[in-house]
N, C-alpha and C. Protein backbone atom coordinates (compact mmCIF):
# COMPACT_ATOMS: atom_id res chain seq x y z
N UNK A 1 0.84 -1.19 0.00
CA UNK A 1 0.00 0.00 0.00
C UNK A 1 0.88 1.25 0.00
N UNK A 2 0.65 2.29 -1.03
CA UNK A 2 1.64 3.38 -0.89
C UNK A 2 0.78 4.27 -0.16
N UNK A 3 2.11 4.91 0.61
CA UNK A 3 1.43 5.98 1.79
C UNK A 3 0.79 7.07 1.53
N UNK A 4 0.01 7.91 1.75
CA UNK A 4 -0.91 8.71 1.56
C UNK A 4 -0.44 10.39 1.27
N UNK A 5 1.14 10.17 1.63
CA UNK A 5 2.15 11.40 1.15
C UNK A 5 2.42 11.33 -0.37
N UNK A 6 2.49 10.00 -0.80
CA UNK A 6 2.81 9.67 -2.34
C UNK A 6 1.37 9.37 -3.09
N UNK A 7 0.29 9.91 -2.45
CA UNK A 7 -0.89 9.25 -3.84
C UNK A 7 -1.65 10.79 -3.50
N UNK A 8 -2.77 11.07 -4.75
CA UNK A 8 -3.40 12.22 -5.14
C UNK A 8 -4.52 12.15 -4.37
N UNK A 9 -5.46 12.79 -3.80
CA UNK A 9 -4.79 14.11 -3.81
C UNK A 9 -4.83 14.46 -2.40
N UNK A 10 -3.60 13.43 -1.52
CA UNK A 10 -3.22 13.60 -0.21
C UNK A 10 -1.86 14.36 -0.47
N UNK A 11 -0.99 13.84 -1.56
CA UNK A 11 0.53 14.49 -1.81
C UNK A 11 0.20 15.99 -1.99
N UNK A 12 -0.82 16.34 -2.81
CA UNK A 12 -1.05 17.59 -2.90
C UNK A 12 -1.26 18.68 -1.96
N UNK A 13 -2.19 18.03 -1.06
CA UNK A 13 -2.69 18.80 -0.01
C UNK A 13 -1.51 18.59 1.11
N UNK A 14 -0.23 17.72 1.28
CA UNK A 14 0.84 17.86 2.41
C UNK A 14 1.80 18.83 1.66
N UNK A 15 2.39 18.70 0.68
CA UNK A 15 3.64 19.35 0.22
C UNK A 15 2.38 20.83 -0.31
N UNK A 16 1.33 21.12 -0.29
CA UNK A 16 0.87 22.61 -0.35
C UNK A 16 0.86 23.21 1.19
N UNK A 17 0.29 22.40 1.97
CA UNK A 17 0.70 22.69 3.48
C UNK A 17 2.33 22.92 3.84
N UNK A 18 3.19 21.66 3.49
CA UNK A 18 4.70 22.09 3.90
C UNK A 18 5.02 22.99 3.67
N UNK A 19 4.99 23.57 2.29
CA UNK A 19 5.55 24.73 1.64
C UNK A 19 4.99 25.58 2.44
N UNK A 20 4.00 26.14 2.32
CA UNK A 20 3.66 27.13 3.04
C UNK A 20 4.02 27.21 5.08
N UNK A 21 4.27 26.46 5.57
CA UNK A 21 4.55 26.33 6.58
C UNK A 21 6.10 26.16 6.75
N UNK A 22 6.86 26.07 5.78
CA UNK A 22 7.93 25.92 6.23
C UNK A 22 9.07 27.33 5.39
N UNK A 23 8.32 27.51 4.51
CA UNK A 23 9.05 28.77 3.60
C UNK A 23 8.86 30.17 4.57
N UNK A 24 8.42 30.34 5.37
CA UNK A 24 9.42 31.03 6.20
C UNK A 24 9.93 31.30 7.24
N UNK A 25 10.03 30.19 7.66
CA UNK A 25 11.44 29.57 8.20
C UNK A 25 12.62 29.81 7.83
N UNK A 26 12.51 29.10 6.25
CA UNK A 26 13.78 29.37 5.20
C UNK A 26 13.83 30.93 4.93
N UNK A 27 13.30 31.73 5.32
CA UNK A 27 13.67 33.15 4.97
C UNK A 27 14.25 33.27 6.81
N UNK A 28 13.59 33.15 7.20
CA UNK A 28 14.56 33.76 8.39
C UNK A 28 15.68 32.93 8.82
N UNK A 29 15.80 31.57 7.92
CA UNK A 29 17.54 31.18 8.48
C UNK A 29 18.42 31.57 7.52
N UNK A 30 17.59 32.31 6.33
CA UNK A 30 18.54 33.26 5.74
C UNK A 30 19.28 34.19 5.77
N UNK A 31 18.43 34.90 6.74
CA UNK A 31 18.59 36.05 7.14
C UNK A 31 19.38 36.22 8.62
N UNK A 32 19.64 34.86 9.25
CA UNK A 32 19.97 34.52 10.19
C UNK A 32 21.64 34.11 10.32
N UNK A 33 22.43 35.12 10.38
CA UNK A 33 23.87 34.68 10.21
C UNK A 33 24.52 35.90 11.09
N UNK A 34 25.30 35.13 12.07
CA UNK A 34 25.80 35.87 13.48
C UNK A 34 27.43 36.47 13.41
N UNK A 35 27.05 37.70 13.08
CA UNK A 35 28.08 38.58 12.89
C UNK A 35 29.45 37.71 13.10
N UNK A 36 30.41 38.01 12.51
CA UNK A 36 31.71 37.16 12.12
C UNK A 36 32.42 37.12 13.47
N UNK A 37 32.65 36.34 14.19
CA UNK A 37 33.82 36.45 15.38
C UNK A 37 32.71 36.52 16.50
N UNK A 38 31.47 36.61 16.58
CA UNK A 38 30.66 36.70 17.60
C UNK A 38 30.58 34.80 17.98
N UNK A 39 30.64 34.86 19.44
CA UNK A 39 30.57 33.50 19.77
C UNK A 39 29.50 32.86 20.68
N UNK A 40 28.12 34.07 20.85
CA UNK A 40 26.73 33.69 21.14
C UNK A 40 26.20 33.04 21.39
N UNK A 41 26.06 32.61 20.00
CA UNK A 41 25.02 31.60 19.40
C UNK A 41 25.71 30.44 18.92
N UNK A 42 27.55 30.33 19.13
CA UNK A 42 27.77 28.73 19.23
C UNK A 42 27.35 27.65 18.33
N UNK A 43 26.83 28.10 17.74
CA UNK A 43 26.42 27.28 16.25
C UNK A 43 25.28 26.40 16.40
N UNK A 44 24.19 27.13 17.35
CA UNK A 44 23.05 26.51 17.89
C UNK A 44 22.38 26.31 16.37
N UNK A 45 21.90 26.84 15.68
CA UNK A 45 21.50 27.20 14.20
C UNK A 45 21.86 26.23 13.57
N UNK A 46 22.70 26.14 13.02
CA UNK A 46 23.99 24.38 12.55
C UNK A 46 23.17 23.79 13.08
N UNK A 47 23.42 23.45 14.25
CA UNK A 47 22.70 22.12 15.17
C UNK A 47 21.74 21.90 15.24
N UNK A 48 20.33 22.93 14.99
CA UNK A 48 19.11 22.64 14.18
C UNK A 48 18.90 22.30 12.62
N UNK A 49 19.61 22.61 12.16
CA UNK A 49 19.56 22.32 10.72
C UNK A 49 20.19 21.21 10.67
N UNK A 50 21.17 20.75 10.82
CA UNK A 50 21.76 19.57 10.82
C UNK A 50 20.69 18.84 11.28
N UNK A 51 20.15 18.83 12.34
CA UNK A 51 19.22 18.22 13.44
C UNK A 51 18.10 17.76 12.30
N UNK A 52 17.40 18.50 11.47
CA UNK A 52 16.88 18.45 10.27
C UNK A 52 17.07 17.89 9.46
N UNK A 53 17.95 18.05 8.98
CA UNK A 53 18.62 17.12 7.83
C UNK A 53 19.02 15.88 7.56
N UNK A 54 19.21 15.34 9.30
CA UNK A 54 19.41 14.23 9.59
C UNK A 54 18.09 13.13 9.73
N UNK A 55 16.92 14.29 10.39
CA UNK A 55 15.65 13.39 10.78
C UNK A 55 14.87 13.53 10.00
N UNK A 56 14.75 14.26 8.62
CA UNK A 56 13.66 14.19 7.81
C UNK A 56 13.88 13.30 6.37
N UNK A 57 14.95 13.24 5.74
CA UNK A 57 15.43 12.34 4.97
C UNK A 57 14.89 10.67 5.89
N UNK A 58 15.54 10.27 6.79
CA UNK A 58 15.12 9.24 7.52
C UNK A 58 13.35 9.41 7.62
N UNK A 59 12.95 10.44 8.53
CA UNK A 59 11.10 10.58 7.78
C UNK A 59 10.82 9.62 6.56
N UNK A 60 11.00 10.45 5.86
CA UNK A 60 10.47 9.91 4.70
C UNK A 60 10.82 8.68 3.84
N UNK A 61 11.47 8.57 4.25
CA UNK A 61 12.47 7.02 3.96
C UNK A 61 11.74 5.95 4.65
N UNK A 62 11.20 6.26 5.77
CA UNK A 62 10.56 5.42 6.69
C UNK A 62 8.69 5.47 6.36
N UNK A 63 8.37 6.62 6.06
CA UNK A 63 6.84 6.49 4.98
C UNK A 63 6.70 5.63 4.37
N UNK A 64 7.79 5.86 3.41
CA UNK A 64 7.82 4.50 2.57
C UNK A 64 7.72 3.12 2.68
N UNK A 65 8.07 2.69 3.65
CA UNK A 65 8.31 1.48 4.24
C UNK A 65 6.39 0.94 5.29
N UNK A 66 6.54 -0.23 4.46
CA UNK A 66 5.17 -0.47 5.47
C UNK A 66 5.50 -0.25 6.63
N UNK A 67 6.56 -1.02 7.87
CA UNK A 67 7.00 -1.06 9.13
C UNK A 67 6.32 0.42 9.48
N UNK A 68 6.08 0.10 11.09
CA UNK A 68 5.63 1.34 12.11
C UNK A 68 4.44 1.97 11.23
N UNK A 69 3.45 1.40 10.35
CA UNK A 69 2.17 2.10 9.75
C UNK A 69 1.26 2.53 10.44
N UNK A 70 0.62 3.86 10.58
CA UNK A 70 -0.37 4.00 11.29
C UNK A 70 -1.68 3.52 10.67
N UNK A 71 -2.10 2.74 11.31
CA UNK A 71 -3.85 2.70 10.97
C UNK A 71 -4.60 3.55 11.70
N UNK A 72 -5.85 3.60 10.80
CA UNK A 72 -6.35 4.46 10.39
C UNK A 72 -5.97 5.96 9.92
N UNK A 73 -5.25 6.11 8.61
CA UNK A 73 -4.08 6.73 8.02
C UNK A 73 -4.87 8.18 8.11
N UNK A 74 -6.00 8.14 7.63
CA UNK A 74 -6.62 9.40 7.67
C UNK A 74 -6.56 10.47 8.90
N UNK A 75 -7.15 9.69 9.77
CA UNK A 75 -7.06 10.34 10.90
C UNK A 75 -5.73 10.94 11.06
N UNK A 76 -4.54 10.25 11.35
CA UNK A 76 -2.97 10.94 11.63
C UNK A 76 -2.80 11.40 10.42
N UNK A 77 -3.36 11.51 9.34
CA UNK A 77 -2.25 12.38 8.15
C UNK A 77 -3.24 13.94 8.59
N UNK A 78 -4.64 13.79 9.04
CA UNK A 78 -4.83 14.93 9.16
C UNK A 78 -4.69 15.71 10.29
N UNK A 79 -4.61 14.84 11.38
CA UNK A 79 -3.70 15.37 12.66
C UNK A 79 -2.71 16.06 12.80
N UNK A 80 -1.84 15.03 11.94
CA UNK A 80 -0.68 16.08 12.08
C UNK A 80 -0.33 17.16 11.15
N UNK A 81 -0.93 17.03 10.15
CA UNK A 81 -1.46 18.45 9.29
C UNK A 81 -1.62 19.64 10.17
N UNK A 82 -2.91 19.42 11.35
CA UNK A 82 -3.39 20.29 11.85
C UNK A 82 -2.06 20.51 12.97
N UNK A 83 -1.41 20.06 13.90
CA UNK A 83 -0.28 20.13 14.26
C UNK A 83 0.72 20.57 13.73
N UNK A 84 1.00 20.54 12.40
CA UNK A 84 1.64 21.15 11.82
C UNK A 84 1.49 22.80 11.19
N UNK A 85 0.24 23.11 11.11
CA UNK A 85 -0.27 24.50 11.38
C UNK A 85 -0.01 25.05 11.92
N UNK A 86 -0.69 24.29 13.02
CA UNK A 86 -0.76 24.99 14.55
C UNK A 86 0.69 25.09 14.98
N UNK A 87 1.42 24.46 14.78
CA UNK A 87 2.57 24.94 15.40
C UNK A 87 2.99 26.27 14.75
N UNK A 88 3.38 26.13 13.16
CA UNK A 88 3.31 27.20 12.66
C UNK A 88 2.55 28.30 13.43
N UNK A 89 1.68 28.08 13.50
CA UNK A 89 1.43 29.66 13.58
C UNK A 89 1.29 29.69 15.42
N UNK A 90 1.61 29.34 16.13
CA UNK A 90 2.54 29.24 17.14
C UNK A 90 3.94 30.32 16.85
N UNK A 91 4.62 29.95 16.48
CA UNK A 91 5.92 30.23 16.02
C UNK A 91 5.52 31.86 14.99
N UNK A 92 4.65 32.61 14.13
CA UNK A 92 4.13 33.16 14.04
C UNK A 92 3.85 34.34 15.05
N UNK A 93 3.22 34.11 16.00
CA UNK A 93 2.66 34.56 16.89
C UNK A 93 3.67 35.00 17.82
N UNK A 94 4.85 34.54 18.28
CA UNK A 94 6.23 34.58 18.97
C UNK A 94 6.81 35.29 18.16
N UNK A 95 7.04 34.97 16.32
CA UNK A 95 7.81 36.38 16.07
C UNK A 95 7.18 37.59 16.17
N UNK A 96 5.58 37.69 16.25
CA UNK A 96 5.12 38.91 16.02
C UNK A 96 5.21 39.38 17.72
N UNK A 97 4.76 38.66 18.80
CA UNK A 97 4.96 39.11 19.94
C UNK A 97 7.20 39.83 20.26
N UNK A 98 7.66 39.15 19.76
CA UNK A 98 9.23 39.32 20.02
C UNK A 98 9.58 40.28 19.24
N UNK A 99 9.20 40.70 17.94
CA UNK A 99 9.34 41.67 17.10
C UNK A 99 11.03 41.73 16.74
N UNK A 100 11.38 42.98 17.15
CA UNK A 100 12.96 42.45 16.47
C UNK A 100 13.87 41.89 17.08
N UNK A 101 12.99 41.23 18.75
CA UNK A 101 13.80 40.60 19.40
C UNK A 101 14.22 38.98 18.77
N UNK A 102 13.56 38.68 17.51
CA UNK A 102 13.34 37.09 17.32
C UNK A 102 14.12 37.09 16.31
N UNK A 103 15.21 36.87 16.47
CA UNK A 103 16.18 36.24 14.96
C UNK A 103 16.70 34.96 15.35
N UNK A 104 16.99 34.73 14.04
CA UNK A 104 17.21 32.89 13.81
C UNK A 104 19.01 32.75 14.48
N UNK A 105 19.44 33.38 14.82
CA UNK A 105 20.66 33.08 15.93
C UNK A 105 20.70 34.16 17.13
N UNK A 106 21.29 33.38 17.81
CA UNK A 106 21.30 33.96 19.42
C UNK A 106 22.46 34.93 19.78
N UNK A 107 21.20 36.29 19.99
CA UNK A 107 21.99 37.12 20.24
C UNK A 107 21.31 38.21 21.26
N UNK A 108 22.09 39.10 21.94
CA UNK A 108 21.22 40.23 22.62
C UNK A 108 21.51 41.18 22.31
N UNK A 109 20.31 42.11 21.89
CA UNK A 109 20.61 43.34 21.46
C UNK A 109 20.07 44.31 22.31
N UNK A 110 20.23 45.72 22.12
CA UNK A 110 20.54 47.01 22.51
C UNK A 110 18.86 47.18 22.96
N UNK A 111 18.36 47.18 24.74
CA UNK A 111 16.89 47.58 24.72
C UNK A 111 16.50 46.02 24.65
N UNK A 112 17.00 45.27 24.65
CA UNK A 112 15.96 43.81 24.63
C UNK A 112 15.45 43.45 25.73
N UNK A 113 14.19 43.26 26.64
CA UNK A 113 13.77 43.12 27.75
C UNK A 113 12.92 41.57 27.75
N UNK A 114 12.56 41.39 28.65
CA UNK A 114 11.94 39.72 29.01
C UNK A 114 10.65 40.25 28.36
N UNK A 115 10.24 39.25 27.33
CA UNK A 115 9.05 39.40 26.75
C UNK A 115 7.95 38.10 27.83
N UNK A 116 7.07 38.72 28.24
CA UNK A 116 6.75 37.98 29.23
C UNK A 116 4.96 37.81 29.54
N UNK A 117 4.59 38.20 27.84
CA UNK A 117 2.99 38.34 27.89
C UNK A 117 2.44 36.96 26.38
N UNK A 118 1.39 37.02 26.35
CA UNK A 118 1.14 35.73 25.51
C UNK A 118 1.38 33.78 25.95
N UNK A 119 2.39 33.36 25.26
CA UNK A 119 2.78 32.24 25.47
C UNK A 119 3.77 32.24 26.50
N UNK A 120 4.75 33.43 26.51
CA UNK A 120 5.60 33.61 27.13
C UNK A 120 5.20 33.70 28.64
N UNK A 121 3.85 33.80 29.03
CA UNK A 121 3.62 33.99 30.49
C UNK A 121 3.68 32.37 31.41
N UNK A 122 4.11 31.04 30.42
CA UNK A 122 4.04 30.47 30.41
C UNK A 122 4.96 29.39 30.71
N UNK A 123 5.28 30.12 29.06
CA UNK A 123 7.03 29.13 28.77
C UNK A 123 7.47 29.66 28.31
N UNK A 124 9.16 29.55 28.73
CA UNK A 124 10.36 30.57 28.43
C UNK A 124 10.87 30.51 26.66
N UNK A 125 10.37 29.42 26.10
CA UNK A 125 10.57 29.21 24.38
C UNK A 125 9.34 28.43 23.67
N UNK A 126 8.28 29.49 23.78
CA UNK A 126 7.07 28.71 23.20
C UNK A 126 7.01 28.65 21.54
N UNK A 127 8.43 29.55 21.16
CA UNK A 127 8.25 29.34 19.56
C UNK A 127 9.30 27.78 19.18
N UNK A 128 9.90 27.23 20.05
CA UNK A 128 10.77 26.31 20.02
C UNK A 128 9.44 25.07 20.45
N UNK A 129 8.81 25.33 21.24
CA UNK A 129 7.52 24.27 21.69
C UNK A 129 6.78 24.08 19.97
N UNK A 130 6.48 25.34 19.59
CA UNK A 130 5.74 25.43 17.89
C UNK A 130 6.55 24.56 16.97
N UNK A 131 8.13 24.93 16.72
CA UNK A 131 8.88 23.95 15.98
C UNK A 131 8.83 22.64 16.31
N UNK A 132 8.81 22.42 17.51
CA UNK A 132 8.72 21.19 17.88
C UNK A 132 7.41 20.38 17.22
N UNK A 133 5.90 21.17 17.67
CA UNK A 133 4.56 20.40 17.37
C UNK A 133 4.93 20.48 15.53
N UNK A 134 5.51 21.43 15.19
CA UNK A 134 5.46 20.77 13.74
C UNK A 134 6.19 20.08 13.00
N UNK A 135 7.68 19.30 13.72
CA UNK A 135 8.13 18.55 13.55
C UNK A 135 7.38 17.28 13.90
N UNK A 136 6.99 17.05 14.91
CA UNK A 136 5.48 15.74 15.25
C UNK A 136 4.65 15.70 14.01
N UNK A 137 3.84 16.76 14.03
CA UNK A 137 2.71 16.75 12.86
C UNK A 137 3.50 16.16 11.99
N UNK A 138 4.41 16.68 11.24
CA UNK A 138 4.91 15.79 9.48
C UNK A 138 5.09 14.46 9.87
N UNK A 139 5.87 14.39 11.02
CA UNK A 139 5.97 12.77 11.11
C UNK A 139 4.59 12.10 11.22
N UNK A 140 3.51 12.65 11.86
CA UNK A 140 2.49 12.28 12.17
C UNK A 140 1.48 12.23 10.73
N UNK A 141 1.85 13.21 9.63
CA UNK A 141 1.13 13.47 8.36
C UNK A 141 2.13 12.02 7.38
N UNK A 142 2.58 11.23 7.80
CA UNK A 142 3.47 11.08 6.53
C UNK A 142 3.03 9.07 6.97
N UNK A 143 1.96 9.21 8.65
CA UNK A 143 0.84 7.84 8.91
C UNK A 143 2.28 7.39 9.64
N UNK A 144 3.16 7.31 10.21
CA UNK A 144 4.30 6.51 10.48
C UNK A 144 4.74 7.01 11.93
N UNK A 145 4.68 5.90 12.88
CA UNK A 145 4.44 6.47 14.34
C UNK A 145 6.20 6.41 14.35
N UNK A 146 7.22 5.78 14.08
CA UNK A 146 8.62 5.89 13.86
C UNK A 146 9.05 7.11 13.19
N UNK A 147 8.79 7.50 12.19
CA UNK A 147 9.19 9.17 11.39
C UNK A 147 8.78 9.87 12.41
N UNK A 148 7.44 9.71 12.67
CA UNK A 148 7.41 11.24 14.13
C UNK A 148 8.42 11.11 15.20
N UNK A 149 8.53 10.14 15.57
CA UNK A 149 9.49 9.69 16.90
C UNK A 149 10.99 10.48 16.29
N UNK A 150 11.49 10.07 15.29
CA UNK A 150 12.67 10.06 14.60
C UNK A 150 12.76 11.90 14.69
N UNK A 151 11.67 12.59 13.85
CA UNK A 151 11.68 13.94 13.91
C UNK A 151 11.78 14.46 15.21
N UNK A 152 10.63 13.65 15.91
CA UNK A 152 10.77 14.44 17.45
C UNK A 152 12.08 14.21 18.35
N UNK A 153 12.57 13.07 17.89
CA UNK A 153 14.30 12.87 18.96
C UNK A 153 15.25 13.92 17.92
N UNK A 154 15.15 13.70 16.95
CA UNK A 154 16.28 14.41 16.48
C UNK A 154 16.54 16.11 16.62
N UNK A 155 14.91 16.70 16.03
CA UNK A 155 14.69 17.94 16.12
C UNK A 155 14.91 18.45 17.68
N UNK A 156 14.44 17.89 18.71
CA UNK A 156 14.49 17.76 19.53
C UNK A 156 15.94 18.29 20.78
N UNK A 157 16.46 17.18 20.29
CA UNK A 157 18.07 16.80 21.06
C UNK A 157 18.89 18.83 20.39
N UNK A 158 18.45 19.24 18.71
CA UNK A 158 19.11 20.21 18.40
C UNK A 158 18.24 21.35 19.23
N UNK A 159 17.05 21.40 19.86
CA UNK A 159 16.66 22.79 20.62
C UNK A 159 16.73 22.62 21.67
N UNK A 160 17.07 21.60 22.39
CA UNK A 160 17.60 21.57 23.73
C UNK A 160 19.28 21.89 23.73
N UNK A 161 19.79 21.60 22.48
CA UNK A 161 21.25 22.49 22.69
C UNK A 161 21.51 23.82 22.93
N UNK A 162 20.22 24.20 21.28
CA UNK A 162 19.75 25.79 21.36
C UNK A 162 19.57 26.58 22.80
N UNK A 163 18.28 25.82 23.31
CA UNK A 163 18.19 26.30 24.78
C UNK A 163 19.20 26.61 25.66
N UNK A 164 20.07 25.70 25.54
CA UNK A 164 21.08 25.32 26.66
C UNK A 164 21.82 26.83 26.07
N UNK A 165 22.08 27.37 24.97
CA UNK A 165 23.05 28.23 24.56
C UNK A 165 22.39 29.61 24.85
N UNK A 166 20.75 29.45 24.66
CA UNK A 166 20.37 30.68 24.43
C UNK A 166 19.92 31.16 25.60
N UNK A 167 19.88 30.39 26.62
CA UNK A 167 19.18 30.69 28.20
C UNK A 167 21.00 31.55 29.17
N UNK A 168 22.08 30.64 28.49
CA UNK A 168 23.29 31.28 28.77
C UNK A 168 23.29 33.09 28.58
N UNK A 169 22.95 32.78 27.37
CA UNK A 169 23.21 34.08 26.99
C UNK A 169 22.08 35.11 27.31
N UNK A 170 20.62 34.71 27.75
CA UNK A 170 19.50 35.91 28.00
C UNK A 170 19.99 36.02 29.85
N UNK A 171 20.49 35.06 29.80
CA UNK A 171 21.14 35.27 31.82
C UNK A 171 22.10 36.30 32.11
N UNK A 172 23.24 36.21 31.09
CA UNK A 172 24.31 37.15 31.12
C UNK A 172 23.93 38.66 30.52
N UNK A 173 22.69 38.70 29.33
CA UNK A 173 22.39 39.96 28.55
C UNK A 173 21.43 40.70 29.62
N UNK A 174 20.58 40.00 30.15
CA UNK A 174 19.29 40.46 30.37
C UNK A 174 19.74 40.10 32.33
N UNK A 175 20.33 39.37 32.88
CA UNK A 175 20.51 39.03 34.70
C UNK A 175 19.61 39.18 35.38
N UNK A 176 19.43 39.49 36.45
CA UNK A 176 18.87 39.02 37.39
C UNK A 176 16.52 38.93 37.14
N UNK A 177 16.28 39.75 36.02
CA UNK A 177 15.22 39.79 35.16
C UNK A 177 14.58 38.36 35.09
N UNK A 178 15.71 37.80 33.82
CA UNK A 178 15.53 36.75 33.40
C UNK A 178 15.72 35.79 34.40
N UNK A 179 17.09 35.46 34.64
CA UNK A 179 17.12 34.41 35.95
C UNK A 179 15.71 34.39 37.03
N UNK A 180 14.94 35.44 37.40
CA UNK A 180 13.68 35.28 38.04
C UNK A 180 12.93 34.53 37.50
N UNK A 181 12.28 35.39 35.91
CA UNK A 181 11.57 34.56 34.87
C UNK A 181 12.03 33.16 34.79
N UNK A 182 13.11 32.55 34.92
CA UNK A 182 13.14 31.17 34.64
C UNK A 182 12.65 30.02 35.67
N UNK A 183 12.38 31.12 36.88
CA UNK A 183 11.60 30.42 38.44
C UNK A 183 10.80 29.80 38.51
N UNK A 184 9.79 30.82 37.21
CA UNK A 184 8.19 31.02 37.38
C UNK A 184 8.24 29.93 36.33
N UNK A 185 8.98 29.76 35.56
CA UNK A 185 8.35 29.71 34.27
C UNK A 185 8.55 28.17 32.79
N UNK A 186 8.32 27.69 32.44
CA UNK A 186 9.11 25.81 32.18
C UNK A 186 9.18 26.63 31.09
N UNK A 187 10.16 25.78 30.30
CA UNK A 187 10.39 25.71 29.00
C UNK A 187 9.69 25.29 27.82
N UNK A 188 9.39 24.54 27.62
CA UNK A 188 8.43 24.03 26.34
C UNK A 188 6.85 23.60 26.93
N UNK A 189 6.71 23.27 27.62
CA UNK A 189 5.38 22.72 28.09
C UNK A 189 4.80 23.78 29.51
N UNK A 190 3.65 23.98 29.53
CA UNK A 190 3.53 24.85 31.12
C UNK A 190 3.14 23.62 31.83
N UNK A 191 3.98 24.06 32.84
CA UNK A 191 3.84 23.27 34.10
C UNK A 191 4.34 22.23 34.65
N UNK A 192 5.17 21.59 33.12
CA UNK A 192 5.25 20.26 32.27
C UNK A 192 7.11 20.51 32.84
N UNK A 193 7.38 20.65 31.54
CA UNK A 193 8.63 21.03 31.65
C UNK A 193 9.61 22.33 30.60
């Protein structure tokens, strides 16, 4: 049985969803390159993309393959569709709340204060929680309970590096502010963790 990513008109309706959900992304890791000799952001960026590159090739490699099939295909291809939105515009919503505080490498700039209303009253990286639900969703759109797993460890393991780099650096830019905020407040999940 071929998977529901490769036949009409399910292929249509995922890769019209990807595109649009993921093209801009690709504009802001374009735009995302940390001044020469600055040592910030540590190559957190790399380590998501790589992180990417590594778990979505394997994705889809694994669609293919009957092994780990979800039944009832419909249901999870449109689940994680909608997960995959929703995260999007998650992530959306964080750049418009962060404004020019949100670039695709880690840095602090001039006037940057704890953004601390919306998602953020919550969790300290709710646009990293968004990347995350839409790394699930594709795995989850593509019927294959292994590709989501695969996306979610891999994508995963690279924003917990991120974190680890970028919580360094809002401690040292932003002190004793932030270090409070991180009291109150979990990281990807409220309440959770």
């Amino acid at each position: 049985m071929k998977p529901m990513i490769y036949t009409s008109p399910y292929a249509w309706i995922f890769w019209i969803v990807f595109t649009l959900v993921y093209l801009p992304e690709f504009g802001l890791i374009g735009r995302s390159r940390p001044p020469a000799g600055d040592p910030v952001d540590r190559g957190s960026m790399l380590v998501i993309m790589i992180a990417a590159w590594i778990g979505y090739p394997i994705a889809f490699s694994l669609a293919k393959s009957e092994h780990f099939h979800l039944s009832h295909e419909k249901f999870w291809f449109f689940l994680g569709l909608g997960l995959l939105v929703s995260g999007s515009l998650l992530r959306r919503h964080c750049w418009r709340l962060l404004g020019p505080f949100f670039t695709g490498n880690v840095r602090i700039q001039p006037g940057q204060r704890v953004i601390q209303q919306g998602p953020y009253r919550l969790v300290r990286h709710p646009s990293y929680s968004g990347g995350m639900l839409m790394h699930i969703g594709c795995g989850l759109a593509l019927t294959n309970w292994m590709a989501a797993l695969v996306l979610f460890v891999t994508t995963g393991l690279g924003y917990l590096y991120r974190v680890q780099v970028e919580e360094r650096a809002l401690i040292e830019g932003l002190g004793e502010e932030y270090r409070a905020y991180t009291q109150r407040t979990k990281r990807f999940v409220p309440y959770v963790i």
